[in-house]
Protein backbone atom coordinates (compact mmCIF):
# COMPACT_ATOMS: atom_id res chain seq x y z
CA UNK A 1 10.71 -21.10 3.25
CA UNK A 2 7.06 -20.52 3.82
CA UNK A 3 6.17 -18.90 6.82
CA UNK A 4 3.38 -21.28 7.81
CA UNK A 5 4.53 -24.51 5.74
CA UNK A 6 4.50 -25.55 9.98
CA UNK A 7 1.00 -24.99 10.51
CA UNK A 8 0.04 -27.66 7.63
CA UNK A 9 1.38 -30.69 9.04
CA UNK A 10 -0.48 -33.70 8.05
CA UNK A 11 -1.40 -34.00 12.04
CA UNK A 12 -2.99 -30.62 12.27
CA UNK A 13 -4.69 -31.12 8.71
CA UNK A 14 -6.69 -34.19 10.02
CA UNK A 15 -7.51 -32.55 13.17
CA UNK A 16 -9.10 -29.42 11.47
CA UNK A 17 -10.59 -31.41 9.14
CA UNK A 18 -12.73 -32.83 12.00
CA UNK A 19 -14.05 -29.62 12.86
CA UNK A 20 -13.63 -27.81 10.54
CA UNK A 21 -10.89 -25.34 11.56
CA UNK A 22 -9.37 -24.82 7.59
CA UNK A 23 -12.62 -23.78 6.01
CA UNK A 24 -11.84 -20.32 7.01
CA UNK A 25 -8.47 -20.37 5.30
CA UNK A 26 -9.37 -22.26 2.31
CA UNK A 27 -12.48 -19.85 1.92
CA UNK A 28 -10.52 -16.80 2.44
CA UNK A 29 -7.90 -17.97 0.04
CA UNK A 30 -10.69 -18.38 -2.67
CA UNK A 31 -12.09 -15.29 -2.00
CA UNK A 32 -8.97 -13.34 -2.06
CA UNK A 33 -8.45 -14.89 -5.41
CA UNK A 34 -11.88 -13.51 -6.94
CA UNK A 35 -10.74 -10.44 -5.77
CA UNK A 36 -7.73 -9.90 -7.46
CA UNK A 37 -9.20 -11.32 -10.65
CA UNK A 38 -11.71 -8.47 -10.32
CA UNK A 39 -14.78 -10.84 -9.48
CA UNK A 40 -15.86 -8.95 -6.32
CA UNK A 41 -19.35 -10.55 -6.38
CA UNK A 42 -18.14 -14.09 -6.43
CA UNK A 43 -15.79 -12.83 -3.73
CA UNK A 44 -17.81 -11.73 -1.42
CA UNK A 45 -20.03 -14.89 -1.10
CA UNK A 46 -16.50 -16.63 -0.25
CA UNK A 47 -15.68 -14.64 2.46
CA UNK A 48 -18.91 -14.41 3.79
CA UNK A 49 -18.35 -18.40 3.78
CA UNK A 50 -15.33 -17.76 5.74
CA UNK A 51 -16.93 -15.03 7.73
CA UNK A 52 -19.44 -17.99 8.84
CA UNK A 53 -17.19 -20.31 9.88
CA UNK A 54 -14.22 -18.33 11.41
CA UNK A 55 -15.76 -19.69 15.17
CA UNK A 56 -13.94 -22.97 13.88
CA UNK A 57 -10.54 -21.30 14.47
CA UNK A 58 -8.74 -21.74 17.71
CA UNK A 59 -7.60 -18.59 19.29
CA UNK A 60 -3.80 -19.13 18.68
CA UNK A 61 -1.73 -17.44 16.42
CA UNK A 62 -2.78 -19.10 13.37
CA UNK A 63 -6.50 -18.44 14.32
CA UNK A 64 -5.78 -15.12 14.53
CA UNK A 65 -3.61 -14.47 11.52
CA UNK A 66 -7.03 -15.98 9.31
CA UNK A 67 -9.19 -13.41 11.61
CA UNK A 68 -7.26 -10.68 10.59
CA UNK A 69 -6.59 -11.72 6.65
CA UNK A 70 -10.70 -11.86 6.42
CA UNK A 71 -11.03 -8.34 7.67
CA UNK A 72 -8.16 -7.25 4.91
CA UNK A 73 -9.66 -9.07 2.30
CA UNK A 74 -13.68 -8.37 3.30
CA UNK A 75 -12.42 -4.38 3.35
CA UNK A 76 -10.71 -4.94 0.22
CA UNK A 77 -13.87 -6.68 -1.57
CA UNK A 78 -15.44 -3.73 -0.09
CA UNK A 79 -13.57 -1.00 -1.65
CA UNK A 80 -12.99 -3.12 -5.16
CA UNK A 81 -9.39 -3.28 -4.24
CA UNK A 82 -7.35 -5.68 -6.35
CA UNK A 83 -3.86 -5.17 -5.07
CA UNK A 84 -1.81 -7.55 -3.48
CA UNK A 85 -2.34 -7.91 0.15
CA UNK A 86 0.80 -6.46 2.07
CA UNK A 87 0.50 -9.25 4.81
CA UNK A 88 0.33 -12.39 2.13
CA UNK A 89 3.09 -14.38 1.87
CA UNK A 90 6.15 -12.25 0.03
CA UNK A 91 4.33 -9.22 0.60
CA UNK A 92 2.94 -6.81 -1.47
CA UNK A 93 4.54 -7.09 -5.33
């Protein structure tokens, strides 16, 4: 099962989208994306997107898990690092 298939729920989803809470997420997942497909430029506009609106996450554990997966994936822009995140979903492959 997918670790946070419980932090979608059609509740939550229409809650952030009121303010905004799953930019971060869906900008970080776009960004992380570029970044494996070598486009490190288009990347790093994403996650400065996400960068901008990470005050939109609460500060509970699913807040905190996007915090940390923008610093792994702004590093890894950084140092034109195209591997596979170890702390995505299934790990690194």
């Amino acid at each position: 099962m997918f670790p946070l298939a419980p932090v979608y729920s059609p509740a939550r989803l229409s809650r952030d989208s009121a303010n905004g809470e799953f930019y971060p997420s869906l900008y970080l997942n776009i960004a992380d994306n570029l970044r494996r497909l070598m486009a490190f430029e288009a990347a790093s506009e994403y996650i400065d997107l996400a960068k901008q609106r990470i005050s939109a996450l609460s500060s509970d554990v699913y807040g905190e898990t996007i915090r940390s997966a923008v610093n792994e994936v702004s590093n890894a822009i950084r140092n034109c690092d195209t591997a596979r995140r170890p702390s995505t979903p299934g790990g690194a492959t």
